[in-house]
C-alpha atoms as a PDB file:
ATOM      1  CA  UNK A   1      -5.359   7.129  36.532  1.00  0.00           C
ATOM      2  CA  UNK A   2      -5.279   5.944  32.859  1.00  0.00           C
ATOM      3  CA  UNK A   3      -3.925   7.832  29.999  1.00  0.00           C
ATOM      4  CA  UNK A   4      -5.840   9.819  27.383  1.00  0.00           C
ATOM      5  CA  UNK A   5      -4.278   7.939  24.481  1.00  0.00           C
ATOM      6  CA  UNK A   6      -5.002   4.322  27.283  1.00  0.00           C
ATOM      7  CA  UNK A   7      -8.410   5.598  27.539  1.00  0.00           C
ATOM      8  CA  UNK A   8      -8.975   5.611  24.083  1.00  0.00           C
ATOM      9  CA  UNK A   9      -8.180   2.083  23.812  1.00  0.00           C
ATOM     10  CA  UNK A  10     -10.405  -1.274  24.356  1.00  0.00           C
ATOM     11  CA  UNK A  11      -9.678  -2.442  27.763  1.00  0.00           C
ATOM     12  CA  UNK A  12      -7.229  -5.337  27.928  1.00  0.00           C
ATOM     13  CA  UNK A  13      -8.720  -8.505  28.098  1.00  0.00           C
ATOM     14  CA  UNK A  14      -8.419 -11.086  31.248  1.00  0.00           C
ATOM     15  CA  UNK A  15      -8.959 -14.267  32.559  1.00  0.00           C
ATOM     16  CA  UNK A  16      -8.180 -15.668  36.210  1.00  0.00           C
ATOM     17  CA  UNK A  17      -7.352 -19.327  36.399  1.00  0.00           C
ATOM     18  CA  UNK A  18      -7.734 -20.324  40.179  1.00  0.00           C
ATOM     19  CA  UNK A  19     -10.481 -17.424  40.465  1.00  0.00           C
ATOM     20  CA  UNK A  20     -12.015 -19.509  43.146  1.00  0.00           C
ATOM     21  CA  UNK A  21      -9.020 -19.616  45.487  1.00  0.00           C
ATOM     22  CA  UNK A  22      -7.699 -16.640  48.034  1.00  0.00           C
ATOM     23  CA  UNK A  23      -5.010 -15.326  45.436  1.00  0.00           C
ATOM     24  CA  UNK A  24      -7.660 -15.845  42.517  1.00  0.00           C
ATOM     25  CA  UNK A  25     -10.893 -14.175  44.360  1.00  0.00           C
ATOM     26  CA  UNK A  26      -8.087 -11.343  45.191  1.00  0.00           C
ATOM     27  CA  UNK A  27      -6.846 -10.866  41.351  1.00  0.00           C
ATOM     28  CA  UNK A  28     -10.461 -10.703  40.113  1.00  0.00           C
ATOM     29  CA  UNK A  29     -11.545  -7.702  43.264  1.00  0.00           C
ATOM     30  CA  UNK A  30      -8.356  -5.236  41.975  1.00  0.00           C
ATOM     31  CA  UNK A  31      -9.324  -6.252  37.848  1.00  0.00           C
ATOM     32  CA  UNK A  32     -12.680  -5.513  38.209  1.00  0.00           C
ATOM     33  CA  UNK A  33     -11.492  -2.488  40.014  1.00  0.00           C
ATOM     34  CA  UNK A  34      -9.288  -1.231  37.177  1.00  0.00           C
ATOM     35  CA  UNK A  35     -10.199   1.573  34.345  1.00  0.00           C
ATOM     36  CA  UNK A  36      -8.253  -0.259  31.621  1.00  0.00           C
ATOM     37  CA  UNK A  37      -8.706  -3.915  32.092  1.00  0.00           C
ATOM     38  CA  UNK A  38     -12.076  -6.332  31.467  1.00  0.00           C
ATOM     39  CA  UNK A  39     -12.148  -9.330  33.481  1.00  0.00           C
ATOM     40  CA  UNK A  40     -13.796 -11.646  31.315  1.00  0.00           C
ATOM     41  CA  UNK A  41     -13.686 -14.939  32.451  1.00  0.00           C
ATOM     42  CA  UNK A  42     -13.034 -16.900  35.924  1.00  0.00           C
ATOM     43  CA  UNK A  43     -11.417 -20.306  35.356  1.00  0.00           C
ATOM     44  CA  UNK A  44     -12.080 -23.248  37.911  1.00  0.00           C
ATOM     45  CA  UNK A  45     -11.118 -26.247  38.573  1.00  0.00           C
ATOM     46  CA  UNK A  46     -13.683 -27.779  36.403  1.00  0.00           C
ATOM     47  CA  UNK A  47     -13.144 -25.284  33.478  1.00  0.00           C
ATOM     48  CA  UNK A  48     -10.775 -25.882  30.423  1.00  0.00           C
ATOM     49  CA  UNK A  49      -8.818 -22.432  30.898  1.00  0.00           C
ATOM     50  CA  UNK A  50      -7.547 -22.371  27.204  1.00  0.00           C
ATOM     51  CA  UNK A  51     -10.962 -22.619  25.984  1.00  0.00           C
ATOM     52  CA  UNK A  52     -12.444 -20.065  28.292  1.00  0.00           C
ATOM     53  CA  UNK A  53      -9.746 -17.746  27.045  1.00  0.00           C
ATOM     54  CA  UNK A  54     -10.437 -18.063  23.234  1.00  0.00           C
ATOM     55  CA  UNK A  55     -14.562 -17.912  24.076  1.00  0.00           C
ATOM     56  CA  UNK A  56     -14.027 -14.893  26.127  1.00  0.00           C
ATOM     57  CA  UNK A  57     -11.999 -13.499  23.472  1.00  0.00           C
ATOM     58  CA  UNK A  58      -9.024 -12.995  26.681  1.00  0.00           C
ATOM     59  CA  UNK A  59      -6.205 -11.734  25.753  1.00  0.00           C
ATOM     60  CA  UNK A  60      -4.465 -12.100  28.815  1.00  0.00           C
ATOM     61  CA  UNK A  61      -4.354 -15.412  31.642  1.00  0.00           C
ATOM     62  CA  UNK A  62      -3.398 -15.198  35.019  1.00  0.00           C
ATOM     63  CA  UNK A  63      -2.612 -18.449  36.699  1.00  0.00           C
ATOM     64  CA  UNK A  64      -3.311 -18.393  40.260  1.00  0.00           C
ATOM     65  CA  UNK A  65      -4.277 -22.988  40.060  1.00  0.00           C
ATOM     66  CA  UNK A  66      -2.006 -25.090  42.117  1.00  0.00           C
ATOM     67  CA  UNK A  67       1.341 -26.788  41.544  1.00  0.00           C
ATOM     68  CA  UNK A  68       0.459 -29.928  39.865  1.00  0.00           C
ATOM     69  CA  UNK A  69      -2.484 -28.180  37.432  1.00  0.00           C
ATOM     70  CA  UNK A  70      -0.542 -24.869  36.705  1.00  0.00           C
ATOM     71  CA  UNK A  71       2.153 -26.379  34.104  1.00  0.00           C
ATOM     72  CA  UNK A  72      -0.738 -27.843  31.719  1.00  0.00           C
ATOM     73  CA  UNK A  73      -2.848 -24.957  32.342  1.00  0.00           C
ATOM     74  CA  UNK A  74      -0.255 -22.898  30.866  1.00  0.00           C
ATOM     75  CA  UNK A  75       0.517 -25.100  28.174  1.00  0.00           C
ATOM     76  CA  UNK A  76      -2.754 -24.703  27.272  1.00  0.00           C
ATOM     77  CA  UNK A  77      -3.186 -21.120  27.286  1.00  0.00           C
ATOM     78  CA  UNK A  78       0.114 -20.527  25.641  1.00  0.00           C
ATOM     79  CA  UNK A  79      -0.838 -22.954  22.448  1.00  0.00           C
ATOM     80  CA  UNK A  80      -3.954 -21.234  22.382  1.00  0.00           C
ATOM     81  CA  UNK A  81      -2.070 -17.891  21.805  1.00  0.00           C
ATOM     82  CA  UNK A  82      -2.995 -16.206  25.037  1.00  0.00           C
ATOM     83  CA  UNK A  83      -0.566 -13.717  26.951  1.00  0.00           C
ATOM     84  CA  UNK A  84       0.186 -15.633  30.444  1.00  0.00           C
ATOM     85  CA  UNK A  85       1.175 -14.459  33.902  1.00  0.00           C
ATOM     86  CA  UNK A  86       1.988 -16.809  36.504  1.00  0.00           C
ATOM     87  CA  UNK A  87       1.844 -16.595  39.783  1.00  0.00           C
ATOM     88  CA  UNK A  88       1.569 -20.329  40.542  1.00  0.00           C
ATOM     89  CA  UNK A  89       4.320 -21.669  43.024  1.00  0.00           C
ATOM     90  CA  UNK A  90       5.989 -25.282  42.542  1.00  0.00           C
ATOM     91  CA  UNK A  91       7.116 -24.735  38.480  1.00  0.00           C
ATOM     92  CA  UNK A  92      10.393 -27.048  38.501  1.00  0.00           C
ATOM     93  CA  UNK A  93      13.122 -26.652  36.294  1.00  0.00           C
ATOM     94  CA  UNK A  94      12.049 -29.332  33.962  1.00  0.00           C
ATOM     95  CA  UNK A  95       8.676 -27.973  33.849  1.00  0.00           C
ATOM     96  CA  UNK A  96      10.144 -24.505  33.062  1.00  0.00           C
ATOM     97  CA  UNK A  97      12.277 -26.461  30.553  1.00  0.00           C
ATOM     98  CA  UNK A  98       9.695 -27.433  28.720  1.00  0.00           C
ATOM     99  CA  UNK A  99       7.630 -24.175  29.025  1.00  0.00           C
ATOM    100  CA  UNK A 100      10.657 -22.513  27.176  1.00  0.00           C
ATOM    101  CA  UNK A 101      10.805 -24.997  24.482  1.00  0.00           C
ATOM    102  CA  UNK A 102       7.125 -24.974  23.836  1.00  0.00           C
ATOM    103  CA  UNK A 103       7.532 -21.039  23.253  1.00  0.00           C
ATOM    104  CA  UNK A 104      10.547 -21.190  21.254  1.00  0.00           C
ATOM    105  CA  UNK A 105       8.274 -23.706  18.709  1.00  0.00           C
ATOM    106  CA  UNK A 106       5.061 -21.396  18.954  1.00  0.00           C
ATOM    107  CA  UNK A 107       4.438 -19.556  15.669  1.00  0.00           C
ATOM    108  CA  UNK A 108       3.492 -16.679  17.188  1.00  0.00           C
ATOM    109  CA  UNK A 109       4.820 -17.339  20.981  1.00  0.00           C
ATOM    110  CA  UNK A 110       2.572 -15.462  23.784  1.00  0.00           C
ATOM    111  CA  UNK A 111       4.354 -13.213  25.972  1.00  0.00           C
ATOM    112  CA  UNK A 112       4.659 -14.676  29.708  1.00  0.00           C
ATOM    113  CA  UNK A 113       6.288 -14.107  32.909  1.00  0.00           C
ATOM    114  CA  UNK A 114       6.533 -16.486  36.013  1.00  0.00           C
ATOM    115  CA  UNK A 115       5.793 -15.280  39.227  1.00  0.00           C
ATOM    116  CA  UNK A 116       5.409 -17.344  42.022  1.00  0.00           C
ATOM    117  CA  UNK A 117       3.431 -16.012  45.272  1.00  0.00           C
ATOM    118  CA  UNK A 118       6.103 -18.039  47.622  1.00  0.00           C
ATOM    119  CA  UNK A 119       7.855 -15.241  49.451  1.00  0.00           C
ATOM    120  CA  UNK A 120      11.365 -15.915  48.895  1.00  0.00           C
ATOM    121  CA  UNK A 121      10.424 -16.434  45.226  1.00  0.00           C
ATOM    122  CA  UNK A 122      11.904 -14.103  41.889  1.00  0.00           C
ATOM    123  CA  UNK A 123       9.928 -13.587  38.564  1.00  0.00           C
ATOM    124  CA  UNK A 124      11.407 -14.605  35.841  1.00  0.00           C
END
């Protein structure tokens, strides 16, 4: 149930990278589902994410890709100013590494958190 002052607001803006896979078709059922959110672009393999998010006008990505795409993907979406949560297992430390330098050079750094769908996983 959304807020009188939430439902005066635009919905927030969202993207699903990975929208073709389990976790991806999943995210984009419950945000189509929601009062307060706009799913406005699904992201595929063949799709430049960071591009779909500035078309769309997205403020928001969620990365649901795979281990070895995830990384550039959110690269991508974070130099293109887009919010980013990920939920895309396999992020080393030296990819993390240079996640958190790339942010702490951004102009305007994105908001993002990491969380990985591996069970024994914690958000960071």
């Amino acid at each position: 149930m959304s807020s009188p002052s939430a439902a005066a607001q635009d919905p927030l803006r969202v993207v699903v990278v990975g929208a073709g896979g389990k976790m991806g078709q999943m995210a984009c059922a419950a945000l189509e589902g929601a009062d307060d959110v706009e799913l406005v672009a699904r992201a595929g393999r063949a799709d430049d994410p960071a591009a779909l998010a500035r078309e769309s006008g997205a403020q928001v990505a969620v990365d649901l890709s795979v281990p070895s795409a995830s990384p550039g993907v959110v690269a991508g979406l974070v130099a293109a100013g887009v919010h980013v949560v990920v939920g895309t297992s396999g992020w080393d430390e030296a990819a993390l590494g240079r996640l958190r330098e790339q942010l702490d050079q951004a102009p305007r750094a994105p908001a993002w958190s990491w969380c990985p769908t591996s069970p024994s996983a914690r958000c960071s």
